[in-house]
N, C-alpha and C. Protein backbone atom coordinates (compact mmCIF):
# COMPACT_ATOMS: atom_id res chain seq x y z
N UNK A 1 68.51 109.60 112.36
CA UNK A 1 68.72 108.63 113.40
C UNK A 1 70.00 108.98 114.16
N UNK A 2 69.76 108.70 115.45
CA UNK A 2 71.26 108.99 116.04
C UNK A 2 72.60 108.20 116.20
N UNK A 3 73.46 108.27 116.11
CA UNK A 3 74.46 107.33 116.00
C UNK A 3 74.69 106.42 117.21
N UNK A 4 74.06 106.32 118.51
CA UNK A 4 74.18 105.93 119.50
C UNK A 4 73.16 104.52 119.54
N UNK A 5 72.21 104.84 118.07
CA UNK A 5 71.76 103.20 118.11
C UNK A 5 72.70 102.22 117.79
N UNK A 6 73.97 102.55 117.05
CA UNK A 6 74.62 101.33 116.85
C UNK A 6 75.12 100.48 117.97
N UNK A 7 75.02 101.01 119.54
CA UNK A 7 74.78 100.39 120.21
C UNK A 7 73.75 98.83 120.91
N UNK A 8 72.88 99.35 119.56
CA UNK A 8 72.23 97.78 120.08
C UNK A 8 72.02 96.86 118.51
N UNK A 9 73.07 96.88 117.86
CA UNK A 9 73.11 96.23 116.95
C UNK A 9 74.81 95.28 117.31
N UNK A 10 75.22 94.34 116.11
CA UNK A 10 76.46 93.70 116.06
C UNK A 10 77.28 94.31 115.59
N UNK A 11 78.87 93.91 116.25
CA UNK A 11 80.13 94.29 116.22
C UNK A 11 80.26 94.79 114.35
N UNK A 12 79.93 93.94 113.48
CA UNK A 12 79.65 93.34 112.32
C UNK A 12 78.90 94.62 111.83
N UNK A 13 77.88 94.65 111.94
CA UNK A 13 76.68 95.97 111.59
C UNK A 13 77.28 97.05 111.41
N UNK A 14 77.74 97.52 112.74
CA UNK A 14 78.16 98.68 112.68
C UNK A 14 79.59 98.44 112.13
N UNK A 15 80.58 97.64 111.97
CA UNK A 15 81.59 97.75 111.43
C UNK A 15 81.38 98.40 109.40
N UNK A 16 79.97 97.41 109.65
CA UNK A 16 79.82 97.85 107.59
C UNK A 16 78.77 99.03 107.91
N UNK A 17 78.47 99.74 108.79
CA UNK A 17 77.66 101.21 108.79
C UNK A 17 79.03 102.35 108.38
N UNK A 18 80.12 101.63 109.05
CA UNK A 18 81.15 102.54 108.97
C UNK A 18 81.62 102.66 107.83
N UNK A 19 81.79 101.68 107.21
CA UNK A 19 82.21 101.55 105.80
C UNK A 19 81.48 102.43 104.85
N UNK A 20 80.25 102.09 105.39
CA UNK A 20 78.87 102.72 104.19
C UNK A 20 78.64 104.61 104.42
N UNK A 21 79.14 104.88 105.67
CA UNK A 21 79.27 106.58 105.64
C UNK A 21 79.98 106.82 105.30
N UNK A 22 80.99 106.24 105.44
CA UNK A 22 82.63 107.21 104.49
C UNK A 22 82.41 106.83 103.18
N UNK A 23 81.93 106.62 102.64
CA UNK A 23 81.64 106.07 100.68
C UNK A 23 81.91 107.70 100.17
N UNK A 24 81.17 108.80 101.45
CA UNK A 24 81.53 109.95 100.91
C UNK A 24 81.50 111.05 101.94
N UNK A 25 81.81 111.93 101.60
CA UNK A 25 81.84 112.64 102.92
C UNK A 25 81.80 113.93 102.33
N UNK A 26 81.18 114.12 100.92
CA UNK A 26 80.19 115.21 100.39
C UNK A 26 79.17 116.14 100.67
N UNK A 27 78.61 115.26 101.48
CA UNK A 27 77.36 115.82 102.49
C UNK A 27 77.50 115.12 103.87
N UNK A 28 76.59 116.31 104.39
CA UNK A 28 76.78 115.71 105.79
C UNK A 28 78.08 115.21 106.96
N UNK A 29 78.88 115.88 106.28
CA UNK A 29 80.06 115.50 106.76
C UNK A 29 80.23 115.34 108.23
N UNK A 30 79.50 116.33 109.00
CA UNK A 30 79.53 116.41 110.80
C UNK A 30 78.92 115.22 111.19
N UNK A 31 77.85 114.41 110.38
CA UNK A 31 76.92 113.49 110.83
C UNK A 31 77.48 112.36 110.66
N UNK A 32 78.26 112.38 109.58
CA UNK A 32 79.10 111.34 109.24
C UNK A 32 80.26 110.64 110.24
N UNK A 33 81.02 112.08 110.29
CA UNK A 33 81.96 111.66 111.18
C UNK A 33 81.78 111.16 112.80
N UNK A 34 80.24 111.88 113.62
CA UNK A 34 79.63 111.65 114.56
C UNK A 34 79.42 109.90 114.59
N UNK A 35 78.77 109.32 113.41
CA UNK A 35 78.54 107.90 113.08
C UNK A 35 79.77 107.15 112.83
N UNK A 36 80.72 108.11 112.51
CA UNK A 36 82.13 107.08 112.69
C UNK A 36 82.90 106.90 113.66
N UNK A 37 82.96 107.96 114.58
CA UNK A 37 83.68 108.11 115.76
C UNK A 37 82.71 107.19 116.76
N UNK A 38 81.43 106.88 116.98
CA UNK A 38 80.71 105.86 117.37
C UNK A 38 80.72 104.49 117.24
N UNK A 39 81.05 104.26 116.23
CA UNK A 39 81.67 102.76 115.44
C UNK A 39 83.05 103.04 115.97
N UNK A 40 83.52 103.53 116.15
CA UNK A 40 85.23 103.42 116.01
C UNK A 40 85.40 103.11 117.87
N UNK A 41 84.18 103.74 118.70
CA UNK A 41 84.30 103.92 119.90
C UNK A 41 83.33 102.21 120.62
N UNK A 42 83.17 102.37 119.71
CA UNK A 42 82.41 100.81 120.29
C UNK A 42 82.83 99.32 119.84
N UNK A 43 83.90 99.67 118.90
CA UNK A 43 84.45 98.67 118.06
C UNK A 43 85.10 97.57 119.06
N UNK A 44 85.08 96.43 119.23
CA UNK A 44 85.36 95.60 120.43
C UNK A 44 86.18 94.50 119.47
N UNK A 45 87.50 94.46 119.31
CA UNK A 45 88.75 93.68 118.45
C UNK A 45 88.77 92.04 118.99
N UNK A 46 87.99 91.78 120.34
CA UNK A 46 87.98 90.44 120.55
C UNK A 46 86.54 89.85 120.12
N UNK A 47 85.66 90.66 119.17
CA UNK A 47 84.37 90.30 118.72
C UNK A 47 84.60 89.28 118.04
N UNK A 48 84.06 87.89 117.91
CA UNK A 48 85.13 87.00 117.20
C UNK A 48 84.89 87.27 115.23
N UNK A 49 83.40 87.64 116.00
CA UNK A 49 82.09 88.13 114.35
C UNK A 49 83.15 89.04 112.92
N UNK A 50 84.24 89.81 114.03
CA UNK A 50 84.82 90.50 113.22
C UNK A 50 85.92 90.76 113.07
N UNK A 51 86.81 90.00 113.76
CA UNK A 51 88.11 90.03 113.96
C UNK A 51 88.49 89.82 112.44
N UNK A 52 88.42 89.02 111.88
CA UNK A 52 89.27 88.62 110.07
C UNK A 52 88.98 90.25 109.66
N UNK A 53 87.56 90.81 109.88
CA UNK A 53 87.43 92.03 108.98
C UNK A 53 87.60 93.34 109.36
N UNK A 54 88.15 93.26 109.91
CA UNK A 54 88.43 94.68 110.51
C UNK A 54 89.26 95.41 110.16
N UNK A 55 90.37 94.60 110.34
CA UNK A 55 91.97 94.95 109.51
C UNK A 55 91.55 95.87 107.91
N UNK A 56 90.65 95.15 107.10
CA UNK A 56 91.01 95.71 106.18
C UNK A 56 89.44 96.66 106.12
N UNK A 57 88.60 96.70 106.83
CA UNK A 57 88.00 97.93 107.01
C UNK A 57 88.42 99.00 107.48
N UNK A 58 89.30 99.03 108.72
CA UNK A 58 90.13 99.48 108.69
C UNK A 58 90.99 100.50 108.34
N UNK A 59 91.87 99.49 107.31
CA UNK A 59 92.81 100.07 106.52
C UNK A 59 91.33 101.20 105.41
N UNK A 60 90.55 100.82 104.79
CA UNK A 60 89.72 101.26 104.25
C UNK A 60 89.28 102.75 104.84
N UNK A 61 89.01 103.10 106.07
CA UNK A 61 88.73 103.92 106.72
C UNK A 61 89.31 104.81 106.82
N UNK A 62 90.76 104.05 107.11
CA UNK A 62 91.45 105.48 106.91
C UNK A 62 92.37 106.25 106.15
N UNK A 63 91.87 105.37 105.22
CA UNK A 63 92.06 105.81 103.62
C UNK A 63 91.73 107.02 103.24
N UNK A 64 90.12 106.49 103.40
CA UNK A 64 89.00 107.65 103.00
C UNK A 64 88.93 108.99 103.66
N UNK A 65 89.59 108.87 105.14
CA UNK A 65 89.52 109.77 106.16
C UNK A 65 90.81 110.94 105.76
N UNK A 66 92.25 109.74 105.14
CA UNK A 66 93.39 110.87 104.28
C UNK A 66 92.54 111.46 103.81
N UNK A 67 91.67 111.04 102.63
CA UNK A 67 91.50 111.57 101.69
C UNK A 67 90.69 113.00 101.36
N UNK A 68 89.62 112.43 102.56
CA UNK A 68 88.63 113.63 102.90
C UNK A 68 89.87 115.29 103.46
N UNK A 69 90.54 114.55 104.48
CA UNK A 69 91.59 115.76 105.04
C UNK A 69 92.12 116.23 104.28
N UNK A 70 92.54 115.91 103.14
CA UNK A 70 93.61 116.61 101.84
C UNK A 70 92.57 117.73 100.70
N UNK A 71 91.58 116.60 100.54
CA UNK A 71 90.32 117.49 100.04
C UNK A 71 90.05 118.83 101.03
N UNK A 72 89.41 118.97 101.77
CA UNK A 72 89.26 119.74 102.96
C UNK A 72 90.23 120.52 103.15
N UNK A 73 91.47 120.46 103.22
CA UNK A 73 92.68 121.11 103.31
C UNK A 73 92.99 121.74 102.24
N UNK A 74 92.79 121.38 101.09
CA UNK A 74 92.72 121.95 100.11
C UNK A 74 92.05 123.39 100.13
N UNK A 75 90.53 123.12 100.19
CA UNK A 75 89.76 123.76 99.76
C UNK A 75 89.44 124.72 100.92
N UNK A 76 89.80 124.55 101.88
CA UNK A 76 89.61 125.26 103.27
C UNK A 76 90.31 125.10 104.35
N UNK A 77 91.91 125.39 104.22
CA UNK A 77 92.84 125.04 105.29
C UNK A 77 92.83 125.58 106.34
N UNK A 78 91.94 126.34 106.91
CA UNK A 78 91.90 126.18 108.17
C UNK A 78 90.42 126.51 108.77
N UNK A 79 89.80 125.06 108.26
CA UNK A 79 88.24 124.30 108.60
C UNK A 79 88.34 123.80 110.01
N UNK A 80 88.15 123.61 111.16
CA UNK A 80 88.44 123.24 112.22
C UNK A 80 87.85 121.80 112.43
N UNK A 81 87.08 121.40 111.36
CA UNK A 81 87.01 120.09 110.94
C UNK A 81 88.23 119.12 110.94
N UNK A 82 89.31 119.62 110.32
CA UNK A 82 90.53 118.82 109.79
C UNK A 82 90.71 118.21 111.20
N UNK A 83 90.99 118.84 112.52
CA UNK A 83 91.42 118.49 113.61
C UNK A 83 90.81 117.63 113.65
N UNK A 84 89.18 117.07 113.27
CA UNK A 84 88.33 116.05 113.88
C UNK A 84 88.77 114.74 113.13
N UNK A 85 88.77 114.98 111.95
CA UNK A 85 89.32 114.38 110.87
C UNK A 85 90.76 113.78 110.94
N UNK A 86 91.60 114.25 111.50
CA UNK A 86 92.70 113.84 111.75
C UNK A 86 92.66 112.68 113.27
N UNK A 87 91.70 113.26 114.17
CA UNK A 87 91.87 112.33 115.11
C UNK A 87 91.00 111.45 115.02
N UNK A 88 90.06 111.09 114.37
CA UNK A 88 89.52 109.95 113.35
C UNK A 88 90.21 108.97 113.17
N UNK A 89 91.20 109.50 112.21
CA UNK A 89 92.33 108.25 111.26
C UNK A 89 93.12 108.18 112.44
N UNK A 90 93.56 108.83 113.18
CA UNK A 90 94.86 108.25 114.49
C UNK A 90 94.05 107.25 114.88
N UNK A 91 92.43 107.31 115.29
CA UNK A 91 91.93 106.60 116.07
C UNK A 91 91.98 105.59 114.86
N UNK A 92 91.53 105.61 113.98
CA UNK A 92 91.51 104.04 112.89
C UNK A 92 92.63 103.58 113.04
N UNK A 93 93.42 103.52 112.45
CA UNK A 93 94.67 103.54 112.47
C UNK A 93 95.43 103.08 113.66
N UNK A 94 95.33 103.54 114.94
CA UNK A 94 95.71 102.73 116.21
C UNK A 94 94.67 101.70 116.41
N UNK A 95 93.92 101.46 116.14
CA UNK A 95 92.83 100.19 115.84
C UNK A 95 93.19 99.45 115.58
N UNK A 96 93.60 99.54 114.21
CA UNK A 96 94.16 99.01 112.94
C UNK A 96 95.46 97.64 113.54
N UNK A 97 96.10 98.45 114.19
CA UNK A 97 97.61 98.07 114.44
C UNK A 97 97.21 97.52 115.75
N UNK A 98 96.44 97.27 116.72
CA UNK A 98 95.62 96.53 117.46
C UNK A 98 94.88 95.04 117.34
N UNK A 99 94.97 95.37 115.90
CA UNK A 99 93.77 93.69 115.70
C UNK A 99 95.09 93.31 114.65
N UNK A 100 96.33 93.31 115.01
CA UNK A 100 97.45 92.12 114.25
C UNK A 100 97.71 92.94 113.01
């Protein structure tokens, strides 16, 4: 499925689609991050549906997003992934500090 349906679903939906692709980032990692940078790009902070939850999805996101980069960096420091990966979490992360 393409990530551009989360366009016709709720603020809400896709906020917990986002949650539910980073659980791992084992496989599929390009598809993953495609489905997160989509959520992250459509994410609307005056949704009222999701304002309480965001913050700590959020924070959650770009947790997982360190975590993947350190893994990754590890194992393949210079994956040209990391760059995507890194501007991921800036983008969570300035989100983040957006919704209070």
């Amino acid at each position: 499925m393409n990530p551009q349906y989360l366009q016709q679903v709720s603020g809400l939906v896709s906020l917990s689609v986002s949650a539910a692709i980073t659980a791992t980032f084992a496989s599929n990692l390009h598809a993953r991050l495609d489905w997160l940078a989509t959520v992250l790009g459509l994410l609307n902070l005056a949704d009222a549906d999701i304002r309480d939850v965001a913050p700590s999805i959020l924070d959650v996101l770009a947790s997982r997003l360190s975590g993947a980069y350190m893994l990754i960096s590890e194992e393949r420091p210079g994956d040209p992934v990391l760059r995507r990966i890194s501007a991921l979490n800036r983008q969570a992360t300035d989100i983040r500090r957006l919704s209070g």
